[in-house]
PDB file of N, CA and C in Angstrom:
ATOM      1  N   UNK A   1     120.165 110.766  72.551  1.00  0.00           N
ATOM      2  CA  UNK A   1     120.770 110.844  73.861  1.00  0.00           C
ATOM      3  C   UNK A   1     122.269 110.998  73.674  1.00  0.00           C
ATOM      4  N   UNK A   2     122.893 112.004  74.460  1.00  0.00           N
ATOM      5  CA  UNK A   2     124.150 112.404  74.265  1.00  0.00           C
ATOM      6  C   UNK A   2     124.873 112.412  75.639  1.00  0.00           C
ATOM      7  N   UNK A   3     125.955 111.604  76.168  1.00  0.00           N
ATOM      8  CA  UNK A   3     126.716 111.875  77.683  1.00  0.00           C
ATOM      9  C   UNK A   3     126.816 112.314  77.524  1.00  0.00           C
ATOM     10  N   UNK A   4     127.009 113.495  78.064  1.00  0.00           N
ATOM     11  CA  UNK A   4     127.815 114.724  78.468  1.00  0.00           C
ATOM     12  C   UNK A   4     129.100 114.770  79.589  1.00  0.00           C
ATOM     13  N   UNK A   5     130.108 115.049  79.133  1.00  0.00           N
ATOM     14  CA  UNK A   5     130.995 115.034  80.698  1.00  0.00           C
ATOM     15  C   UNK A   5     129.960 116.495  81.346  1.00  0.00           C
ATOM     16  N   UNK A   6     130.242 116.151  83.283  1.00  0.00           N
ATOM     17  CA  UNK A   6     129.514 117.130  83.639  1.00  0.00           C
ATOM     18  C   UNK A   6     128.792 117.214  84.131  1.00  0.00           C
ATOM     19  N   UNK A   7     127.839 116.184  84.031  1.00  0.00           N
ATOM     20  CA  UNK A   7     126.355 115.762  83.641  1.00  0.00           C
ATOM     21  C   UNK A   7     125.879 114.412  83.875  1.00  0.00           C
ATOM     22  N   UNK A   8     124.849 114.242  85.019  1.00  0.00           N
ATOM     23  CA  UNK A   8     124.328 113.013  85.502  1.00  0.00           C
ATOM     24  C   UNK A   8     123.599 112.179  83.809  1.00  0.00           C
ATOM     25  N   UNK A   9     123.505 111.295  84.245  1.00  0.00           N
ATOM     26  CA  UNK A   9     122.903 110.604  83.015  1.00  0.00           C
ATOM     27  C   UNK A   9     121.755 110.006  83.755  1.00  0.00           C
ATOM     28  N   UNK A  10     120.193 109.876  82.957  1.00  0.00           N
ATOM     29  CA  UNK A  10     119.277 109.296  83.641  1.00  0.00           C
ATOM     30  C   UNK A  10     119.051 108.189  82.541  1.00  0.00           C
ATOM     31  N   UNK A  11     118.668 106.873  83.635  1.00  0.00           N
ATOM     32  CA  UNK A  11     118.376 105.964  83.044  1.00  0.00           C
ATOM     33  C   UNK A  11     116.613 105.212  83.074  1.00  0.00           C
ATOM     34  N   UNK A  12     115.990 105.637  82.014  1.00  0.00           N
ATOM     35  CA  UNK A  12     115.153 104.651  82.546  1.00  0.00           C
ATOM     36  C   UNK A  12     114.114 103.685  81.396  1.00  0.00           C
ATOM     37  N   UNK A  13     113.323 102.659  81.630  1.00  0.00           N
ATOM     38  CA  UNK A  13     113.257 101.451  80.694  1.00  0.00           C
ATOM     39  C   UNK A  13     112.136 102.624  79.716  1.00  0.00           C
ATOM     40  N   UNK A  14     111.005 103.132  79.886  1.00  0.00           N
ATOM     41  CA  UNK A  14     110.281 103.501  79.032  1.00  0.00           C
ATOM     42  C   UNK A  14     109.869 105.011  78.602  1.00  0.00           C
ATOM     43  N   UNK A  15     109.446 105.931  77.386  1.00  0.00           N
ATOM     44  CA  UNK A  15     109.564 106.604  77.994  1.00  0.00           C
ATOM     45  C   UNK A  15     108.474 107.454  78.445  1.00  0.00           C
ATOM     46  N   UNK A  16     107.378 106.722  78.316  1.00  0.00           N
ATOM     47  CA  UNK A  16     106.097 106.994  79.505  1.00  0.00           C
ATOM     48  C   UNK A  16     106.958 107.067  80.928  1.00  0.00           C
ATOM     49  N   UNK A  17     108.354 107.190  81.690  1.00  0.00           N
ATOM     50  CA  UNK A  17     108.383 106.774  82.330  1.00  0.00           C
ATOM     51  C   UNK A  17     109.395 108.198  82.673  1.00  0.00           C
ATOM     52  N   UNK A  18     109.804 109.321  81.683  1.00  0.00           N
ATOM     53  CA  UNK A  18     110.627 110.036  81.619  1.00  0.00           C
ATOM     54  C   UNK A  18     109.296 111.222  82.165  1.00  0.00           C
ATOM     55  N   UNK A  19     107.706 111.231  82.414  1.00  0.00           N
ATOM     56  CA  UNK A  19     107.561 112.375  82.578  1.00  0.00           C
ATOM     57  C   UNK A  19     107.996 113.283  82.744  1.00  0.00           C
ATOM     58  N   UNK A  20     108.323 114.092  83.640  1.00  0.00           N
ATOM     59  CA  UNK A  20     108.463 115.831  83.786  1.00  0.00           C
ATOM     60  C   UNK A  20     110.147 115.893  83.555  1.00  0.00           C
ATOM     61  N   UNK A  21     110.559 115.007  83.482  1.00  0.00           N
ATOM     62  CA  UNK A  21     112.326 114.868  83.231  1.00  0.00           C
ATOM     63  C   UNK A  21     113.213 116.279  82.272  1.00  0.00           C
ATOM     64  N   UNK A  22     113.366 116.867  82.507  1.00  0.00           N
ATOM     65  CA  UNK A  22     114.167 118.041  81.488  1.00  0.00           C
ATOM     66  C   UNK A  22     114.957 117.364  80.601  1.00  0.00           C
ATOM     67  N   UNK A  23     114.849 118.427  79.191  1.00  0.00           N
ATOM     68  CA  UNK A  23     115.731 117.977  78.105  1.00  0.00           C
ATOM     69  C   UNK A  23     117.012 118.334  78.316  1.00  0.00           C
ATOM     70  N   UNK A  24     117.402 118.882  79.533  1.00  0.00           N
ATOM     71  CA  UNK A  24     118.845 119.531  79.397  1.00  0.00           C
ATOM     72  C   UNK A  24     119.825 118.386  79.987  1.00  0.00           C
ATOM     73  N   UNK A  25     119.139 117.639  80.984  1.00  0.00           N
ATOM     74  CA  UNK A  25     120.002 116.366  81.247  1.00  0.00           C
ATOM     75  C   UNK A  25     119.603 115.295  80.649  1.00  0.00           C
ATOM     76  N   UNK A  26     120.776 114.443  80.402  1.00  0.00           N
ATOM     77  CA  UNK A  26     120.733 113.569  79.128  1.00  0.00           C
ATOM     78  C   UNK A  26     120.036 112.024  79.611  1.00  0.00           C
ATOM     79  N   UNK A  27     119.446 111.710  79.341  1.00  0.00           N
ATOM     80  CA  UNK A  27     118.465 110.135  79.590  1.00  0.00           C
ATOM     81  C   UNK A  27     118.128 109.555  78.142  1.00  0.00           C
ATOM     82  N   UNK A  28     118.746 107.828  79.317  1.00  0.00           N
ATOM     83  CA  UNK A  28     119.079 106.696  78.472  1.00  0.00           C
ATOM     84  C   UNK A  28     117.366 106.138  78.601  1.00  0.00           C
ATOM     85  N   UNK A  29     116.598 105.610  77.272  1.00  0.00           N
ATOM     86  CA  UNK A  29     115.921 104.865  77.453  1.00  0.00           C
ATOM     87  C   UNK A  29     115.877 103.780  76.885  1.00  0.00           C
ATOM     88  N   UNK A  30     116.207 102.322  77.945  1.00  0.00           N
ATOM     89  CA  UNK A  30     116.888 101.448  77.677  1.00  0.00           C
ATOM     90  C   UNK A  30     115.317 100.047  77.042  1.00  0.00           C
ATOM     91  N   UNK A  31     114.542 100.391  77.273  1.00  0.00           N
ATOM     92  CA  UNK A  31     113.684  99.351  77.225  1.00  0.00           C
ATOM     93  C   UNK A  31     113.308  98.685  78.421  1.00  0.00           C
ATOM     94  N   UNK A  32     112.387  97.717  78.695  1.00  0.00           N
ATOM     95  CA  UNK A  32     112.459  97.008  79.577  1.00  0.00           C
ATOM     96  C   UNK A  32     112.885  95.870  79.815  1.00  0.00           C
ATOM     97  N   UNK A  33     113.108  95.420  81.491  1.00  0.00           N
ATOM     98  CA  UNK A  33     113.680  94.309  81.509  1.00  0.00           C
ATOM     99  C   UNK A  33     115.647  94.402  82.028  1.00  0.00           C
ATOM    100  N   UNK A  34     116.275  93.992  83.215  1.00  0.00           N
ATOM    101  CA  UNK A  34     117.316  94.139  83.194  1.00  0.00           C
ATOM    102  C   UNK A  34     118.624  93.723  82.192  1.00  0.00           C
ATOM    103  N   UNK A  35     118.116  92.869  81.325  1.00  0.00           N
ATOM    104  CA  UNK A  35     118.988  92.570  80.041  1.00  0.00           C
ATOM    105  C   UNK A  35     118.999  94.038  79.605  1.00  0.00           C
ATOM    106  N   UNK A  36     117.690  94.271  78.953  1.00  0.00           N
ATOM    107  CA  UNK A  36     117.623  95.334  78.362  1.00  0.00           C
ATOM    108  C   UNK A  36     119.098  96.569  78.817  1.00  0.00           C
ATOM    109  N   UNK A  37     118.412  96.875  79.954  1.00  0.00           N
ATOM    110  CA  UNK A  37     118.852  97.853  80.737  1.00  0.00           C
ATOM    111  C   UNK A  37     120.846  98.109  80.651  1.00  0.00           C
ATOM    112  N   UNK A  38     120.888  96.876  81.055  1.00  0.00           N
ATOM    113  CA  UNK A  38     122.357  96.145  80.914  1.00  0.00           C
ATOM    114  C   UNK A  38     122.965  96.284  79.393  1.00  0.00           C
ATOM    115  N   UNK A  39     122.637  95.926  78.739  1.00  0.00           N
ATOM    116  CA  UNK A  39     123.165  95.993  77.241  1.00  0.00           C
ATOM    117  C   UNK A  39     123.056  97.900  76.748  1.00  0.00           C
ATOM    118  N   UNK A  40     122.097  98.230  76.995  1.00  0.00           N
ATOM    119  CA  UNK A  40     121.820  99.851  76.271  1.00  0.00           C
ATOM    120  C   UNK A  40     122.992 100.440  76.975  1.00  0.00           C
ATOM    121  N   UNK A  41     122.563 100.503  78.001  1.00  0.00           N
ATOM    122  CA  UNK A  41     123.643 101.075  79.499  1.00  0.00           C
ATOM    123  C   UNK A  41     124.759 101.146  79.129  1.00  0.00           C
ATOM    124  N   UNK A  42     125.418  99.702  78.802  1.00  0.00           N
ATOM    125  CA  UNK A  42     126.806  99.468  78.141  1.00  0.00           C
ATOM    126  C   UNK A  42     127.287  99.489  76.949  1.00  0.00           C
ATOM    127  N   UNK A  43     126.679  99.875  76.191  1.00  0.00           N
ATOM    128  CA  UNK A  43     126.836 100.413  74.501  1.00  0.00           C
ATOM    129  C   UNK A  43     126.683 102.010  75.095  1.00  0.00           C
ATOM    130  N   UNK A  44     125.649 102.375  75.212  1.00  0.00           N
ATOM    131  CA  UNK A  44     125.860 103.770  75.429  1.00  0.00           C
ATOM    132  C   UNK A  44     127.602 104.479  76.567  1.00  0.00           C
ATOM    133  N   UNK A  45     127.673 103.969  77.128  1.00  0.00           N
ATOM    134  CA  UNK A  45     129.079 104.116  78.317  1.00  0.00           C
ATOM    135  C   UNK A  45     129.848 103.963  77.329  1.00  0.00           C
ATOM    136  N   UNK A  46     130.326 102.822  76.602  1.00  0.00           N
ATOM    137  CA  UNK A  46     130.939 102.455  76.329  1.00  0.00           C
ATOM    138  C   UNK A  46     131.377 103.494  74.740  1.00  0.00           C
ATOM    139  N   UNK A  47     130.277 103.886  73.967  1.00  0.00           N
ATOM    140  CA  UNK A  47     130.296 105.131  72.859  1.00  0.00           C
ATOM    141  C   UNK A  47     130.959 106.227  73.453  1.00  0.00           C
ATOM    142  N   UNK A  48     130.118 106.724  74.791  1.00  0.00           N
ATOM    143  CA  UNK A  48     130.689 107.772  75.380  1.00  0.00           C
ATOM    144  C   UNK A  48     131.909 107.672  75.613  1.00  0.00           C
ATOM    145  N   UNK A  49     132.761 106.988  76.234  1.00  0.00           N
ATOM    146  CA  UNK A  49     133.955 106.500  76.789  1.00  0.00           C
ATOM    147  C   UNK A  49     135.173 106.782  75.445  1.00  0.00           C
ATOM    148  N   UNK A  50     134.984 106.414  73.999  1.00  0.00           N
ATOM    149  CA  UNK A  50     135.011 106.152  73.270  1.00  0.00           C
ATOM    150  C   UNK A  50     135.481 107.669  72.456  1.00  0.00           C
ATOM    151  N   UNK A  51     134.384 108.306  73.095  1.00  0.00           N
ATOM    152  CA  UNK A  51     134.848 109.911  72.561  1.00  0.00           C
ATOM    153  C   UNK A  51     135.120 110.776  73.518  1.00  0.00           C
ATOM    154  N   UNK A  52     135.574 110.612  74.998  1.00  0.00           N
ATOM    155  CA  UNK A  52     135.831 111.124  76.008  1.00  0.00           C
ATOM    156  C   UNK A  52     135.123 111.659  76.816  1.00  0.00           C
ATOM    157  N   UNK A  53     133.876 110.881  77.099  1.00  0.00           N
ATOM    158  CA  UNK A  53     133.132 111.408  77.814  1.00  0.00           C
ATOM    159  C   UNK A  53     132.596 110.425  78.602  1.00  0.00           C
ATOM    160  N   UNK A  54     132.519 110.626  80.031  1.00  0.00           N
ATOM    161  CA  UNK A  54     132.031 110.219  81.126  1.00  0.00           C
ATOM    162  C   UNK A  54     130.455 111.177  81.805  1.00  0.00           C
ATOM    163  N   UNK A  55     129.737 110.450  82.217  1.00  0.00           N
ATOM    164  CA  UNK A  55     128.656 111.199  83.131  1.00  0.00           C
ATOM    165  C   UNK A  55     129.113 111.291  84.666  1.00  0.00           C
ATOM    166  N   UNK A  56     128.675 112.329  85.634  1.00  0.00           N
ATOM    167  CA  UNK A  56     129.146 113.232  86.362  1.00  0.00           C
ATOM    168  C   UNK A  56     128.421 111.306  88.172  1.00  0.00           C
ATOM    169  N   UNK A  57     127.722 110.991  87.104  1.00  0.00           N
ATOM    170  CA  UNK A  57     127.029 109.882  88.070  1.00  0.00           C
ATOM    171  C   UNK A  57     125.699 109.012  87.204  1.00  0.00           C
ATOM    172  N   UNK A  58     125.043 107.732  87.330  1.00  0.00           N
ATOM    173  CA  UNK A  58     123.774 107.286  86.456  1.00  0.00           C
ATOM    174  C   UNK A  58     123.110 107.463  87.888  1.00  0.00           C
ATOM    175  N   UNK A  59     121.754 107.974  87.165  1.00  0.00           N
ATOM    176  CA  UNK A  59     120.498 107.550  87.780  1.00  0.00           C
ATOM    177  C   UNK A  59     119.671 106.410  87.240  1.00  0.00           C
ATOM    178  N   UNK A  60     119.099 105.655  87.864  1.00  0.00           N
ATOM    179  CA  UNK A  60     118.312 104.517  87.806  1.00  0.00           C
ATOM    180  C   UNK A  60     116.324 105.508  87.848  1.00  0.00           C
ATOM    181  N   UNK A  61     116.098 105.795  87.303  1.00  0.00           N
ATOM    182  CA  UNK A  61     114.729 106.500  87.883  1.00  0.00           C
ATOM    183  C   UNK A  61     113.383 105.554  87.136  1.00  0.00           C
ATOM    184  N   UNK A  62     112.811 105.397  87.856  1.00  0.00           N
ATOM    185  CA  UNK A  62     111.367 104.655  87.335  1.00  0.00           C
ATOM    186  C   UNK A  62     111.398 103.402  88.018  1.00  0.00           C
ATOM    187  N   UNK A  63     112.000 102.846  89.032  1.00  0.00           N
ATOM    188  CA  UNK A  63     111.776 101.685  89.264  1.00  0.00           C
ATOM    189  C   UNK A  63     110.924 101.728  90.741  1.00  0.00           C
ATOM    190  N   UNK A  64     111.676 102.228  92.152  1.00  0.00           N
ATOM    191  CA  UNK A  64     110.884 101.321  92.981  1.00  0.00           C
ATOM    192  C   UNK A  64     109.783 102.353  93.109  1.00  0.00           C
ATOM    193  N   UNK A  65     108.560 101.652  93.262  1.00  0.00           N
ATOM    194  CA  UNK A  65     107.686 102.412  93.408  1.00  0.00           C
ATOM    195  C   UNK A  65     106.037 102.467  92.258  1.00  0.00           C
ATOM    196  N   UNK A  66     107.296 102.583  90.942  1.00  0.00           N
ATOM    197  CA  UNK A  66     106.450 103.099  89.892  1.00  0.00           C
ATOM    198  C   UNK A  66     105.075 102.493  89.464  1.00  0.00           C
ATOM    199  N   UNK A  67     104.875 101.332  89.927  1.00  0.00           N
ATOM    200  CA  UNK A  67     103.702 101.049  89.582  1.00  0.00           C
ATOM    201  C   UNK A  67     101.898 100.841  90.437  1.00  0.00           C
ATOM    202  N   UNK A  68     102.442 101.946  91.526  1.00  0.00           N
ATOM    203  CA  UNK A  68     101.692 102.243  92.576  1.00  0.00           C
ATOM    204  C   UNK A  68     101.449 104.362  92.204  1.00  0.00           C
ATOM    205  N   UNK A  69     100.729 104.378  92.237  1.00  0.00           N
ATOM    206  CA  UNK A  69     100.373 105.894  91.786  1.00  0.00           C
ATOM    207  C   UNK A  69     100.132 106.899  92.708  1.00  0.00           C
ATOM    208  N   UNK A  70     100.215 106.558  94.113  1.00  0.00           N
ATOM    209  CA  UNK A  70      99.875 107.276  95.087  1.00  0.00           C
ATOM    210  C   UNK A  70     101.631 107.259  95.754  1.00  0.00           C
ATOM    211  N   UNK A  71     102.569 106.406  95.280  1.00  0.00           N
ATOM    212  CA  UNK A  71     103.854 106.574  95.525  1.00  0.00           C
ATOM    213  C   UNK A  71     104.629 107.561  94.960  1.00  0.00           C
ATOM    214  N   UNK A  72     105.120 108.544  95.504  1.00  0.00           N
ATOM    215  CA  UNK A  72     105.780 109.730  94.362  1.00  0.00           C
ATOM    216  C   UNK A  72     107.510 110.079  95.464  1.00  0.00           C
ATOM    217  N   UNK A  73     107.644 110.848  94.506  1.00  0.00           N
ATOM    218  CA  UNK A  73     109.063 111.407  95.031  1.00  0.00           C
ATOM    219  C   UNK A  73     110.543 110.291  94.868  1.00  0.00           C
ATOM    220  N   UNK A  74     111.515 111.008  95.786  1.00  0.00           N
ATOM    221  CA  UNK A  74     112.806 110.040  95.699  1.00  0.00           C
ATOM    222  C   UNK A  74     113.489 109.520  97.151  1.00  0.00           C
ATOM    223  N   UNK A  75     113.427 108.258  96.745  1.00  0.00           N
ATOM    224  CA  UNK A  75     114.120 107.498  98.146  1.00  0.00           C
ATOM    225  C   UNK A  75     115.435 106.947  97.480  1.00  0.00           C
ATOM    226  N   UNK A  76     115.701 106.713  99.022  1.00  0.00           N
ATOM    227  CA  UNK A  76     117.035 106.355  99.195  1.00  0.00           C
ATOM    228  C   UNK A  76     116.508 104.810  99.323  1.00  0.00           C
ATOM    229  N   UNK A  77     117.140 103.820  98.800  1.00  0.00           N
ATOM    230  CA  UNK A  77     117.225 102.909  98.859  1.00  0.00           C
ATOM    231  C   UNK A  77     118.414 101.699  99.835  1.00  0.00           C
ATOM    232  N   UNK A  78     117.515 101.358 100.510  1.00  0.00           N
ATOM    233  CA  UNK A  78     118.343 100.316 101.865  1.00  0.00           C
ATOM    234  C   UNK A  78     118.781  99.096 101.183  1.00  0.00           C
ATOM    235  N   UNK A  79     118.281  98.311 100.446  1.00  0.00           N
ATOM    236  CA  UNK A  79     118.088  96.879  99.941  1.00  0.00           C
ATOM    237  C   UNK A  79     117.611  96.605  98.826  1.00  0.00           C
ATOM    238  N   UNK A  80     118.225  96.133  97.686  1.00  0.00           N
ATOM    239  CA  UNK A  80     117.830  95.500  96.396  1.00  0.00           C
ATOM    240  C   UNK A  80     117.238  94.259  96.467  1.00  0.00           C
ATOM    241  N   UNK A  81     116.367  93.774  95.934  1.00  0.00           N
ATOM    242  CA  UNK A  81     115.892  92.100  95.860  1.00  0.00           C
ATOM    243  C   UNK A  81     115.416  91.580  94.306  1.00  0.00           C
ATOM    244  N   UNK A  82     116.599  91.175  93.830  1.00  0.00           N
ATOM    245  CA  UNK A  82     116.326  90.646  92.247  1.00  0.00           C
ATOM    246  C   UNK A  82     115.655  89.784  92.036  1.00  0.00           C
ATOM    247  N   UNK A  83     114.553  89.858  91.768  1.00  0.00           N
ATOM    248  CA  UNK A  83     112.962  88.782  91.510  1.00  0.00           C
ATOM    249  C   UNK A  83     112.757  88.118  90.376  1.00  0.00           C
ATOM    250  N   UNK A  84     113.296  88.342  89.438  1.00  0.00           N
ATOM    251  CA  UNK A  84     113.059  87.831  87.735  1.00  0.00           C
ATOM    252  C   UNK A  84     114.030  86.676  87.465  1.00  0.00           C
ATOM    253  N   UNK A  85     114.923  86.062  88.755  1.00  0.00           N
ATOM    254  CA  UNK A  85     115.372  84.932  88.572  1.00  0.00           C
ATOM    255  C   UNK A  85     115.689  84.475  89.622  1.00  0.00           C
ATOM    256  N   UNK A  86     115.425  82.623  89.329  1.00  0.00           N
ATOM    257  CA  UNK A  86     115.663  81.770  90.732  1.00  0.00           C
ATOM    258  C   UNK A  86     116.914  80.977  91.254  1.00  0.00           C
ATOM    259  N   UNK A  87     117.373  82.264  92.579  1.00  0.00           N
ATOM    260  CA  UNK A  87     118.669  82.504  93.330  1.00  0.00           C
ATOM    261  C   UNK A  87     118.944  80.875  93.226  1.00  0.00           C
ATOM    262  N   UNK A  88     117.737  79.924  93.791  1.00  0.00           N
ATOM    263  CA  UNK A  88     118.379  78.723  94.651  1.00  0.00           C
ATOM    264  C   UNK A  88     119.095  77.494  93.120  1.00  0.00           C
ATOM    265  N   UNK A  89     117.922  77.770  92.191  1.00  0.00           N
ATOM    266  CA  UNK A  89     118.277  77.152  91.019  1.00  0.00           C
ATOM    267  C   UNK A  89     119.606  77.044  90.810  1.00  0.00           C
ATOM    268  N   UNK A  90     120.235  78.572  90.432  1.00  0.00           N
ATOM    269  CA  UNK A  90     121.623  79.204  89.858  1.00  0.00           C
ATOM    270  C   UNK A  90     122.500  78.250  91.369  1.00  0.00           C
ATOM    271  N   UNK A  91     122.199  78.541  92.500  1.00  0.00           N
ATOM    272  CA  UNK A  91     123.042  77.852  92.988  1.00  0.00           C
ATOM    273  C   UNK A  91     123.183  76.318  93.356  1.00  0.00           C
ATOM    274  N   UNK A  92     121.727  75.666  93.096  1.00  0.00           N
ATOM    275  CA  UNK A  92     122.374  74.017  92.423  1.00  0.00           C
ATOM    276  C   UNK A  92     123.254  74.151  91.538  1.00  0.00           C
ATOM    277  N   UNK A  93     123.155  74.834  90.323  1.00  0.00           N
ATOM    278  CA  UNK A  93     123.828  74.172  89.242  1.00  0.00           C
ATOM    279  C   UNK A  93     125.310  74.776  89.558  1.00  0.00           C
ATOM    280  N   UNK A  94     125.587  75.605  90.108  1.00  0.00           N
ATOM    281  CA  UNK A  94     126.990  75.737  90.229  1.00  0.00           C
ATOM    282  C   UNK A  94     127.722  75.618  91.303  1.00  0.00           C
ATOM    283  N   UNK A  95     126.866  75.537  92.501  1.00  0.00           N
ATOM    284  CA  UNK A  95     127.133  74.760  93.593  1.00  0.00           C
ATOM    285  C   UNK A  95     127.946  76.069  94.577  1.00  0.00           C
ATOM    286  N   UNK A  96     127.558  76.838  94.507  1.00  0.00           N
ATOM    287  CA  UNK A  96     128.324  78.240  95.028  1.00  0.00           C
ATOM    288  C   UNK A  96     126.755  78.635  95.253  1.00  0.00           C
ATOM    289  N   UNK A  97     126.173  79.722  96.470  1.00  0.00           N
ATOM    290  CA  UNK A  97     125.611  80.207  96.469  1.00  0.00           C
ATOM    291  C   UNK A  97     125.268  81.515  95.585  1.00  0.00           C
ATOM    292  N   UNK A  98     123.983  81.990  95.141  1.00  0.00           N
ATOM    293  CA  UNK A  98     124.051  83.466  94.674  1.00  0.00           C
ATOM    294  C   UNK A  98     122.901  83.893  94.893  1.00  0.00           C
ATOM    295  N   UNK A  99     123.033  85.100  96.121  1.00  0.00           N
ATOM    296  CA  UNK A  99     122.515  85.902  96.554  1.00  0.00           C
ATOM    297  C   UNK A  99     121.471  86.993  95.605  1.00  0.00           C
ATOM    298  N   UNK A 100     120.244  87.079  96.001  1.00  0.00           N
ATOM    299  CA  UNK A 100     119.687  87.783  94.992  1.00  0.00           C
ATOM    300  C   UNK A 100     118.936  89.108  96.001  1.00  0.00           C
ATOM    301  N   UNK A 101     119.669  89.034  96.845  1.00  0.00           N
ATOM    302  CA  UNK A 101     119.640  90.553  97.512  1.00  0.00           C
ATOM    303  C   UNK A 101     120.832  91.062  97.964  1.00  0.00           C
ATOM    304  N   UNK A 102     120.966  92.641  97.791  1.00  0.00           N
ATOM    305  CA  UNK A 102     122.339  93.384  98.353  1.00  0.00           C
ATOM    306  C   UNK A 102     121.215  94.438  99.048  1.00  0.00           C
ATOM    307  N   UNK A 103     122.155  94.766 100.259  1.00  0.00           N
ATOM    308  CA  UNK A 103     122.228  95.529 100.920  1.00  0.00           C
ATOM    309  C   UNK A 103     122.935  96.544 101.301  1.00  0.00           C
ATOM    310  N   UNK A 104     122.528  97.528 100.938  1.00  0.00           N
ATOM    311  CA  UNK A 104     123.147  99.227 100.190  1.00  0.00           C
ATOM    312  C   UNK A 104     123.463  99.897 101.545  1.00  0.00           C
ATOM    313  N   UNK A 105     122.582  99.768 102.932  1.00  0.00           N
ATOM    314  CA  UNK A 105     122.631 100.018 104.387  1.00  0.00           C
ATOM    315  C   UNK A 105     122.461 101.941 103.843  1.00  0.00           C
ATOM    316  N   UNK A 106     121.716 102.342 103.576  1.00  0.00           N
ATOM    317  CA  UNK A 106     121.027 103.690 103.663  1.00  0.00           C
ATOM    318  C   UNK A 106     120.117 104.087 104.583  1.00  0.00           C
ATOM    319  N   UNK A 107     120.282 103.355 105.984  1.00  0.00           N
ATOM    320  CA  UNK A 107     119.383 103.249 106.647  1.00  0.00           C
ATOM    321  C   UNK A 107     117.607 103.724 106.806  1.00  0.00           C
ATOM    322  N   UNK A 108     117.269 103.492 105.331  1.00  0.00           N
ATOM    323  CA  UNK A 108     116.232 104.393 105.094  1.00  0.00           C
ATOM    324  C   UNK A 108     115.070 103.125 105.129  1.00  0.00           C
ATOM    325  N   UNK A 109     115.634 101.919 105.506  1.00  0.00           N
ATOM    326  CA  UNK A 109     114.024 101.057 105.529  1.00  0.00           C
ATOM    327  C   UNK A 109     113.370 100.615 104.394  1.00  0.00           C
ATOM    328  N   UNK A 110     113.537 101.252 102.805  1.00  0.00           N
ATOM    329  CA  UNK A 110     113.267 101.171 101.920  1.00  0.00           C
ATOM    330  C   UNK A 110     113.465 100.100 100.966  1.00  0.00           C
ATOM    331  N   UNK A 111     113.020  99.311 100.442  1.00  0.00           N
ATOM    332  CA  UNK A 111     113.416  98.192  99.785  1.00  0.00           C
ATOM    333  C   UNK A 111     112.678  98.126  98.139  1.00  0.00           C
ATOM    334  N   UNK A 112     114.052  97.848  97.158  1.00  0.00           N
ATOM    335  CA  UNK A 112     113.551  98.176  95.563  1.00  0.00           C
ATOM    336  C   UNK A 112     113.336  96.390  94.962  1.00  0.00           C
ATOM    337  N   UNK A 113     112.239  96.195  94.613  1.00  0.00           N
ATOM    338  CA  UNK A 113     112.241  94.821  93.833  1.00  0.00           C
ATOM    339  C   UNK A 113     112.091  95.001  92.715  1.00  0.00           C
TER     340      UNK A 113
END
């Protein structure tokens, strides 16, 4: 995988997950899991950056949806809801709330967990 200035970068965890994806735009496959995702993401940016190169925008592709097979195509996404950790926990222990949904307002109704 090579950034390209120019050039969207696609990101996604597996790469059963890159089907019909063209070799001409460049995709990150980060593993699974948002650690994962987070660490590859930022070594890769960060290489690119490194030798002067930026992507034109990241795509996130393979997530909402993917594990329903009669779901296809691309949405716009209204609302994130981060599920793999517990909001109320994090905010006992530090005594600050933390929100484990954002709201993107794409008015499209759509919601990615």
């Amino acid at each position: 995988m090579d950034i390209r200035n120019g050039h969207p970068l696609i990101v996604i965890a597996a790469p059963e997950k890159a089907g019909g994806m063209t070799a001409s735009i460049p995709t990150l496959i980060t593993g699974i899991g948002t650690l994962n995702a987070a660490i590859t993401l930022s070594r890769a940016l960060a290489d690119a950056h490194s030798r002067g190169h930026r992507p034109t925008r990241i795509i996130n592709a393979g997530t909402a949806g993917s594990l329903i097979p009669s779901c296809s195509g691309i949405f716009e996404i209204d609302h994130v809801i981060k599920h793999d950790f517990d909001h109320e926990t994090l905010t006992a222990i530090t005594g600050r709330p933390f929100a484990n949904r954002i709201d993107l307002f794409a008015h499209s109704g759509a919601c990615c967990w």
